[in-house]
Protein backbone atom coordinates (compact mmCIF):
# COMPACT_ATOMS: atom_id res chain seq x y z
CA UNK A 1 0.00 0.00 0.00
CA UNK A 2 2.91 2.06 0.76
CA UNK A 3 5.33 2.76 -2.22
CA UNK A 4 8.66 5.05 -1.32
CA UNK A 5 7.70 7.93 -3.45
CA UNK A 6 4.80 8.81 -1.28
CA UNK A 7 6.58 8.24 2.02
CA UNK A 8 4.62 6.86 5.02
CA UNK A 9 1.16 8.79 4.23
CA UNK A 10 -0.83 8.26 1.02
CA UNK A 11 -1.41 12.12 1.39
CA UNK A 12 1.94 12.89 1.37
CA UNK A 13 2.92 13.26 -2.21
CA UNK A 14 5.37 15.99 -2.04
CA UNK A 15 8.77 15.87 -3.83
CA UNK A 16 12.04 15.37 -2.14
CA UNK A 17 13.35 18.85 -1.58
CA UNK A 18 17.19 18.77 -1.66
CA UNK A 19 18.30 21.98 -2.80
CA UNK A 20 17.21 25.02 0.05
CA UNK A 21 14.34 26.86 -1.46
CA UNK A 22 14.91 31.10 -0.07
CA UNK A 23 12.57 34.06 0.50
CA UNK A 24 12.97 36.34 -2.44
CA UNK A 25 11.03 39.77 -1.38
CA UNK A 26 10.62 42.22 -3.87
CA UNK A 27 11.98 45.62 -2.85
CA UNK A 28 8.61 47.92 -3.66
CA UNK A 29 6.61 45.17 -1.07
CA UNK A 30 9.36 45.78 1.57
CA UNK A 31 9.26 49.24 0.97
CA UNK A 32 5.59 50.07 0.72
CA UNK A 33 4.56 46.73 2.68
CA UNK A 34 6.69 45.91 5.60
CA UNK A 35 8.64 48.83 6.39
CA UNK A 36 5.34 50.95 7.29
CA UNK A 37 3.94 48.13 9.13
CA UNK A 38 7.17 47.90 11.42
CA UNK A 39 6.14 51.62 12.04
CA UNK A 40 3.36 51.58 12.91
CA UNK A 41 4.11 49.07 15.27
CA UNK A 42 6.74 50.86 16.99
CA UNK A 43 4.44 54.10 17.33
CA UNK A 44 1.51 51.95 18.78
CA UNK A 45 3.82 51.14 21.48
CA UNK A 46 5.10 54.23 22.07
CA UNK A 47 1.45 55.59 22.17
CA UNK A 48 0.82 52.71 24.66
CA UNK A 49 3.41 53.76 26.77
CA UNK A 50 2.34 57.51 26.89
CA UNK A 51 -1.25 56.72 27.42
CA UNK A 52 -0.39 54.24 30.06
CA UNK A 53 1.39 57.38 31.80
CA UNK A 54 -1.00 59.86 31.76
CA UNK A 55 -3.91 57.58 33.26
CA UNK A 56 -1.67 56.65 35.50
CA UNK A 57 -2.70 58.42 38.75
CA UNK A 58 0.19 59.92 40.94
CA UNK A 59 -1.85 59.69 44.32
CA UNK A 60 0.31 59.72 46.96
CA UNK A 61 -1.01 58.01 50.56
CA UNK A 62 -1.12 59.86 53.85
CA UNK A 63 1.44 58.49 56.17
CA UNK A 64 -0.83 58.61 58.97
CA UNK A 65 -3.68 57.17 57.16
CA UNK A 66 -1.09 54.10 55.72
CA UNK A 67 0.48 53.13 59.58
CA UNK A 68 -3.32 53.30 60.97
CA UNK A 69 -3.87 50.55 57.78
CA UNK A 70 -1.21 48.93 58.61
CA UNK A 71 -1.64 48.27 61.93
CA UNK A 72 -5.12 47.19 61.56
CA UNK A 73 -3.66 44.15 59.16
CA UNK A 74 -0.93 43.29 61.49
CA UNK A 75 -4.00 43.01 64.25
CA UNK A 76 -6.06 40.70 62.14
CA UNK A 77 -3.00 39.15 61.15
CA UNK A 78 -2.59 38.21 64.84
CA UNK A 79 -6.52 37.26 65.78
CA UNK A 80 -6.35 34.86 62.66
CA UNK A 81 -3.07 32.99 63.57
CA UNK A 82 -2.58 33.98 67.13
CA UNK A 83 -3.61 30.42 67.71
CA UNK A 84 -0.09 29.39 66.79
CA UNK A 85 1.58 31.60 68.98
CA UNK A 86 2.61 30.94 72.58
CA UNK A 87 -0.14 32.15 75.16
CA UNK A 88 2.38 34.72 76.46
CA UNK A 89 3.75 35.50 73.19
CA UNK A 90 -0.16 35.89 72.32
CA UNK A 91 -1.21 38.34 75.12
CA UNK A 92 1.95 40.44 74.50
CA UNK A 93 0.95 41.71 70.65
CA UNK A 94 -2.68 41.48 72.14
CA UNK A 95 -1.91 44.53 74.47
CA UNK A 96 0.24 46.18 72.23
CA UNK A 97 -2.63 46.44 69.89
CA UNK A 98 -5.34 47.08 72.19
CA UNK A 99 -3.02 50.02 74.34
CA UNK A 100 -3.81 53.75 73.96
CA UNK A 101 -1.76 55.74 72.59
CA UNK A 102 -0.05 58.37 74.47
């Protein structure tokens, strides 16, 4: 069923190739083709990248505002896994947390 023309598929009826077959591009293709499509490429990105700056919001975060968040994270932090901690180890960040502040 097989012959060794065909190879190993019935569908496969292409010739040997033994010489290297190369990409011959005609100059007015590169030139009115490819060349404009590499820039447009290269000024979509640089549009992306200026776009991407301007939204960009430059909000800064008030320091008292960020420590208050913080602290609020490090005190669920502890009431979720405090139950890993040493009792005394426990109570120790407990009242550090709960203390006023003076």
């Amino acid at each position: 069923v097989f012959s060794e023309q065909s190879g190993p598929f019935l569908w496969d009826t292409r010739p040997e190739m033994t010489t290297q077959e190369h990409l011959v591009l005609d100059p007015a293709i590169r030139d009115w083709v490819v060349l404009p499509m590499v820039a447009m490429m290269v000024l979509v990105g640089l549009g992306r990248a200026y776009i991407s700056q301007l939204i960009k919001s430059d909000k800064t975060a008030d320091p008292v505002e960020l420590k208050n968040k913080q602290t609020l994270a490090r005190a669920q932090r502890l009431r979720n896994n405090g139950h890993f901690l040493q009792s005394r180890s426990f109570y120790m960040r407990k009242s550090y947390f709960t203390a006023k502040e003076v």
